[in-house]
C-alpha atoms as a PDB file:
ATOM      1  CA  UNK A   1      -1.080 -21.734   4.977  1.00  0.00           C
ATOM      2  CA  UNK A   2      -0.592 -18.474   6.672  1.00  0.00           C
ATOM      3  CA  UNK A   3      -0.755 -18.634  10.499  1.00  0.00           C
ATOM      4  CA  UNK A   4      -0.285 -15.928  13.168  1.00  0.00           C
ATOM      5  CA  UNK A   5      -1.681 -13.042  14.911  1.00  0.00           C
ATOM      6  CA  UNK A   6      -1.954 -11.014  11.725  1.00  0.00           C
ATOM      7  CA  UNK A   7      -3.788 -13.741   9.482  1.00  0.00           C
ATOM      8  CA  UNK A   8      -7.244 -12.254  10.360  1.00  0.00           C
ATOM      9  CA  UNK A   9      -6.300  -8.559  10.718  1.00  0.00           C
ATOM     10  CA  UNK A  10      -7.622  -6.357   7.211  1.00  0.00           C
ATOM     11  CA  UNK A  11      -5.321  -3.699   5.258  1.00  0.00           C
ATOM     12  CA  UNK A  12      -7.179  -0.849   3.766  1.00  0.00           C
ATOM     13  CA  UNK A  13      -6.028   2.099   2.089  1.00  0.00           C
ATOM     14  CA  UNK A  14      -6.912   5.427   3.594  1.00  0.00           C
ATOM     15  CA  UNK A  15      -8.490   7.991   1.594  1.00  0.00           C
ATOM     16  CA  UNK A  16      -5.565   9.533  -0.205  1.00  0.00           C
ATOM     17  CA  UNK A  17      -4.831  10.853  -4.164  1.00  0.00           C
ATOM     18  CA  UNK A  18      -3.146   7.994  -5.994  1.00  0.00           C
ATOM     19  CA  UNK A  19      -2.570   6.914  -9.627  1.00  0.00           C
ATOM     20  CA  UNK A  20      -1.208   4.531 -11.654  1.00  0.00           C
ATOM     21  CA  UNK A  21       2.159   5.214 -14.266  1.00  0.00           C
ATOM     22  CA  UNK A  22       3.329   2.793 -17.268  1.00  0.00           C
ATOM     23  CA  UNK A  23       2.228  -0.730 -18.279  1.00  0.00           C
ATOM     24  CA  UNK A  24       0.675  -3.762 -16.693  1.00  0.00           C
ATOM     25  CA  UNK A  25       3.245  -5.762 -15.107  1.00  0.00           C
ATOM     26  CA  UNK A  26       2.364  -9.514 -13.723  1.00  0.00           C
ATOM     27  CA  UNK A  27      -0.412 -10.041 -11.562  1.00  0.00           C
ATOM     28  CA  UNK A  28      -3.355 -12.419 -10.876  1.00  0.00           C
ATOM     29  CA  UNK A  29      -6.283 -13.152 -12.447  1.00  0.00           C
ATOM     30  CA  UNK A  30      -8.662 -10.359  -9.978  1.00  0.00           C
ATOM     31  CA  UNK A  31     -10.932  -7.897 -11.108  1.00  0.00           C
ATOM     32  CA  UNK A  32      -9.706  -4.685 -10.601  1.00  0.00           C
ATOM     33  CA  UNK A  33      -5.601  -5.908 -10.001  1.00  0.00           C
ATOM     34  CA  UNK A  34      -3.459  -4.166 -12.821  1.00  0.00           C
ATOM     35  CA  UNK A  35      -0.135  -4.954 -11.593  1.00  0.00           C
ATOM     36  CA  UNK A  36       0.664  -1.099 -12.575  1.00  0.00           C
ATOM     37  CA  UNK A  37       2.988   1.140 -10.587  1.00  0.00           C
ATOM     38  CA  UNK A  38       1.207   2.817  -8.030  1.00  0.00           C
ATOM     39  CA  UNK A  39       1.893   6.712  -7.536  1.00  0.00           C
ATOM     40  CA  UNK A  40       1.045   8.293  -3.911  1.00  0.00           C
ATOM     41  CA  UNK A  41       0.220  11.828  -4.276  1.00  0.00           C
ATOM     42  CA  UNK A  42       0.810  13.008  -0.570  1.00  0.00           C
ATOM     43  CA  UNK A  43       0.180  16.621   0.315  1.00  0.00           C
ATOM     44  CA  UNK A  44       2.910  18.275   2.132  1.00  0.00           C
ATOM     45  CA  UNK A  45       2.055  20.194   5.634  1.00  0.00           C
ATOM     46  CA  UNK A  46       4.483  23.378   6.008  1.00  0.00           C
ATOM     47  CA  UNK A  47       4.676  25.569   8.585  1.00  0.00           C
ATOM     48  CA  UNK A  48       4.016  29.193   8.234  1.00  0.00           C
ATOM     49  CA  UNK A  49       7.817  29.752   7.530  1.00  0.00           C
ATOM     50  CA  UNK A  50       7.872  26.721   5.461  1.00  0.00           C
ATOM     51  CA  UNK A  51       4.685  28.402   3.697  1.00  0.00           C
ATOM     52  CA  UNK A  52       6.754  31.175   2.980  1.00  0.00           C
ATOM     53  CA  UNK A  53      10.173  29.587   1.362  1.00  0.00           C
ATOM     54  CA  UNK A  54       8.503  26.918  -0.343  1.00  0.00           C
ATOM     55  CA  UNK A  55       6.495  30.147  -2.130  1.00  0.00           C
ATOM     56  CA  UNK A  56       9.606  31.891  -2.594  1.00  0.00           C
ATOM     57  CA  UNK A  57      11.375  28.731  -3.909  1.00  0.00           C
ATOM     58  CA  UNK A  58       8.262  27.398  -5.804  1.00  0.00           C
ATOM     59  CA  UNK A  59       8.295  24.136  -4.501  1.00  0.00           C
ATOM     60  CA  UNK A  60       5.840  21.643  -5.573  1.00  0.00           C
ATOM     61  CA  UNK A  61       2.798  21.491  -2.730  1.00  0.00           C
ATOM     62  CA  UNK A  62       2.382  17.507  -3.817  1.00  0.00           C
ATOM     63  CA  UNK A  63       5.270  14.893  -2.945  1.00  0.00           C
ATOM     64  CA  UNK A  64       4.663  12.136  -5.618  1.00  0.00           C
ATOM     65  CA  UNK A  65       5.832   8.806  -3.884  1.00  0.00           C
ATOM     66  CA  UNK A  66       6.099   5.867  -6.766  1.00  0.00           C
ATOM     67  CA  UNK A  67       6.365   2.449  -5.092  1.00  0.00           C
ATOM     68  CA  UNK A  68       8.226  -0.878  -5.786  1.00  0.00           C
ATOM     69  CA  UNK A  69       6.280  -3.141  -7.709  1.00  0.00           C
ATOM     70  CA  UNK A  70       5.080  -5.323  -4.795  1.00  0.00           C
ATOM     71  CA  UNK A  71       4.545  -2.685  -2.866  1.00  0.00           C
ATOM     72  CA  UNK A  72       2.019  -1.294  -5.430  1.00  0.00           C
ATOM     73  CA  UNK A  73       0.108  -5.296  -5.975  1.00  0.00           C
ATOM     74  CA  UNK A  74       0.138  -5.021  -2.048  1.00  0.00           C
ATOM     75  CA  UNK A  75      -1.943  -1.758  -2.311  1.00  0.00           C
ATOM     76  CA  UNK A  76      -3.944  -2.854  -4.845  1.00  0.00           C
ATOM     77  CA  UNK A  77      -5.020  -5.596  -3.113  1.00  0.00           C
ATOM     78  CA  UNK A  78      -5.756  -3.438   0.419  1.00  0.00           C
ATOM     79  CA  UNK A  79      -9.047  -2.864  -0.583  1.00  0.00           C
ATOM     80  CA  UNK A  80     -11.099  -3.792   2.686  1.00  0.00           C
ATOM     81  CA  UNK A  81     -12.235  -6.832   1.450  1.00  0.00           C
ATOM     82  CA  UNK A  82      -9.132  -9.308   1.765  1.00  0.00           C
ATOM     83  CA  UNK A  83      -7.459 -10.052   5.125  1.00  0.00           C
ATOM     84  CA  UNK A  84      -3.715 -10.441   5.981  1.00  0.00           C
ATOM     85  CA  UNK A  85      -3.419 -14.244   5.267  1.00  0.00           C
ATOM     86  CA  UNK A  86      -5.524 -13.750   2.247  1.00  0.00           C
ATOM     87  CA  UNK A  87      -3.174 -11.286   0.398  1.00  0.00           C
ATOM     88  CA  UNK A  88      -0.181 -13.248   1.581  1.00  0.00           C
ATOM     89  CA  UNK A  89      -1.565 -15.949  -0.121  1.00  0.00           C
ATOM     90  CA  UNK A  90      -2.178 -14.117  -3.339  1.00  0.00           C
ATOM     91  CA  UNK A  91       1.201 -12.082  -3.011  1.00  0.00           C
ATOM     92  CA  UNK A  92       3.153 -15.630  -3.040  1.00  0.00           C
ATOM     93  CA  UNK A  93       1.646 -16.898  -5.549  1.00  0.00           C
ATOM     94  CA  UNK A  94       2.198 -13.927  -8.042  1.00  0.00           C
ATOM     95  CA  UNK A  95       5.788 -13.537  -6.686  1.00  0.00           C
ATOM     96  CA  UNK A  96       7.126 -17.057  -5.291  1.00  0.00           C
ATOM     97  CA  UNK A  97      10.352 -16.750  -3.702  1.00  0.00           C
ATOM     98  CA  UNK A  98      10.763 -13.271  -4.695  1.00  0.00           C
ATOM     99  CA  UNK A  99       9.093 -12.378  -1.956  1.00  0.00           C
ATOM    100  CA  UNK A 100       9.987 -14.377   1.103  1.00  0.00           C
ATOM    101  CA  UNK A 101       9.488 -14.735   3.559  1.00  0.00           C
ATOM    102  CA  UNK A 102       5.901 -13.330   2.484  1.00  0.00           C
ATOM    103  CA  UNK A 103       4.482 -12.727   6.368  1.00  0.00           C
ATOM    104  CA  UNK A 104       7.660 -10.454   7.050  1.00  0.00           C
ATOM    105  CA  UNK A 105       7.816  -8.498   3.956  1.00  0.00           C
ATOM    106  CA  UNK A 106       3.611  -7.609   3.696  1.00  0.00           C
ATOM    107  CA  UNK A 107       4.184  -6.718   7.503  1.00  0.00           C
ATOM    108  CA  UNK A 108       6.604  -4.523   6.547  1.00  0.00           C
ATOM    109  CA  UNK A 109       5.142  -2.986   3.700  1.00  0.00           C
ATOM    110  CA  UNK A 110       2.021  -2.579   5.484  1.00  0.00           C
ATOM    111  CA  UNK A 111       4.689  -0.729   8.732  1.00  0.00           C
ATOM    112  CA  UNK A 112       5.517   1.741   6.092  1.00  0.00           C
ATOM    113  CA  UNK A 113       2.014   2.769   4.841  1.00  0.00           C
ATOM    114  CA  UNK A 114       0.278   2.904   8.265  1.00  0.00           C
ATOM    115  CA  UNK A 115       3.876   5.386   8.947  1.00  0.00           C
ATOM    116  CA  UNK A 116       2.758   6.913   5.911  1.00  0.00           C
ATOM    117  CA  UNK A 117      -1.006   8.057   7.132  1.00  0.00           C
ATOM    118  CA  UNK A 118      -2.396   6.580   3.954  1.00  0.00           C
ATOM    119  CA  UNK A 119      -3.343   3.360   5.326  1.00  0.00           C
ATOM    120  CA  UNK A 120      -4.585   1.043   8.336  1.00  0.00           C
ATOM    121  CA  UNK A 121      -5.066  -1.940   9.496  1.00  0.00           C
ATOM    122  CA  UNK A 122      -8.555  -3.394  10.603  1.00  0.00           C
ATOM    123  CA  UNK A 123      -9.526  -5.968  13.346  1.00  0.00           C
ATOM    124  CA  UNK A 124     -12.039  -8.818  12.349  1.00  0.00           C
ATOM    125  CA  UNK A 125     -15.145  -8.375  13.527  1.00  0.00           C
ATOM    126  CA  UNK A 126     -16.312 -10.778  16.077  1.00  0.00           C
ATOM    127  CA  UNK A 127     -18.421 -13.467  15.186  1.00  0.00           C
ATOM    128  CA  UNK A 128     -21.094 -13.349  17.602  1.00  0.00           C
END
């Protein structure tokens, strides 16, 4: 059992262009869970001079950001209907050991995509 501050918090993905790239890979038994390697498609933000080299140098205007395997089940699972303790619970059972200790590494994970603009994490409501 998952226990802690974070157990009730929920991960959802921001609004950003993503896509999947090569085969299933393992994964539970949930609708709409692949196990696929997720691609981020993140926009770059230049500067006017920026602007103007990256034109000159024809640099791509999309930074394509594949992710580990569990990081890509973690964002598959961030879909605003599972909290924290919930997709630790899933995560450990797809991965075992792999993965511990579970709590620190979906923390971590989660660190990186909130850094990364292209997620957040939600407080429970309040029963009332």
């Amino acid at each position: 059992m998952i226990e802690g501050e974070w157990t009730q918090f929920i991960p959802v993905r921001l609004p950003v262009e993503w896509e999947f790239r090569g085969e299933p890979g393992i994964h539970p038994e949930i609708e709409g869970v692949t196990g696929r390697e997720v691609v981020l498609l993140i926009e770059k933000k230049f500067t006017r001079f920026e602007r103007l080299l990256a034109k000159l140098m024809k640099a791509p205007k999309i930074v394509r950001r594949t992710m580990h395997p569990t990081q890509s089940m973690l964002w598959e699972l961030m879909n605003g209907e599972r909290n924290f303790a919930e997709i630790c619970e899933i995560m450990k059972s797809v991965y075992h050991e792999d993965i511990s200790p579970v709590e620190d590494r979906m923390k971590a994970y989660l660190e990186v995509f909130v850094r990364l603009n292209v997620a957040t994490v939600l407080k429970p409501k309040e029963e009332e």
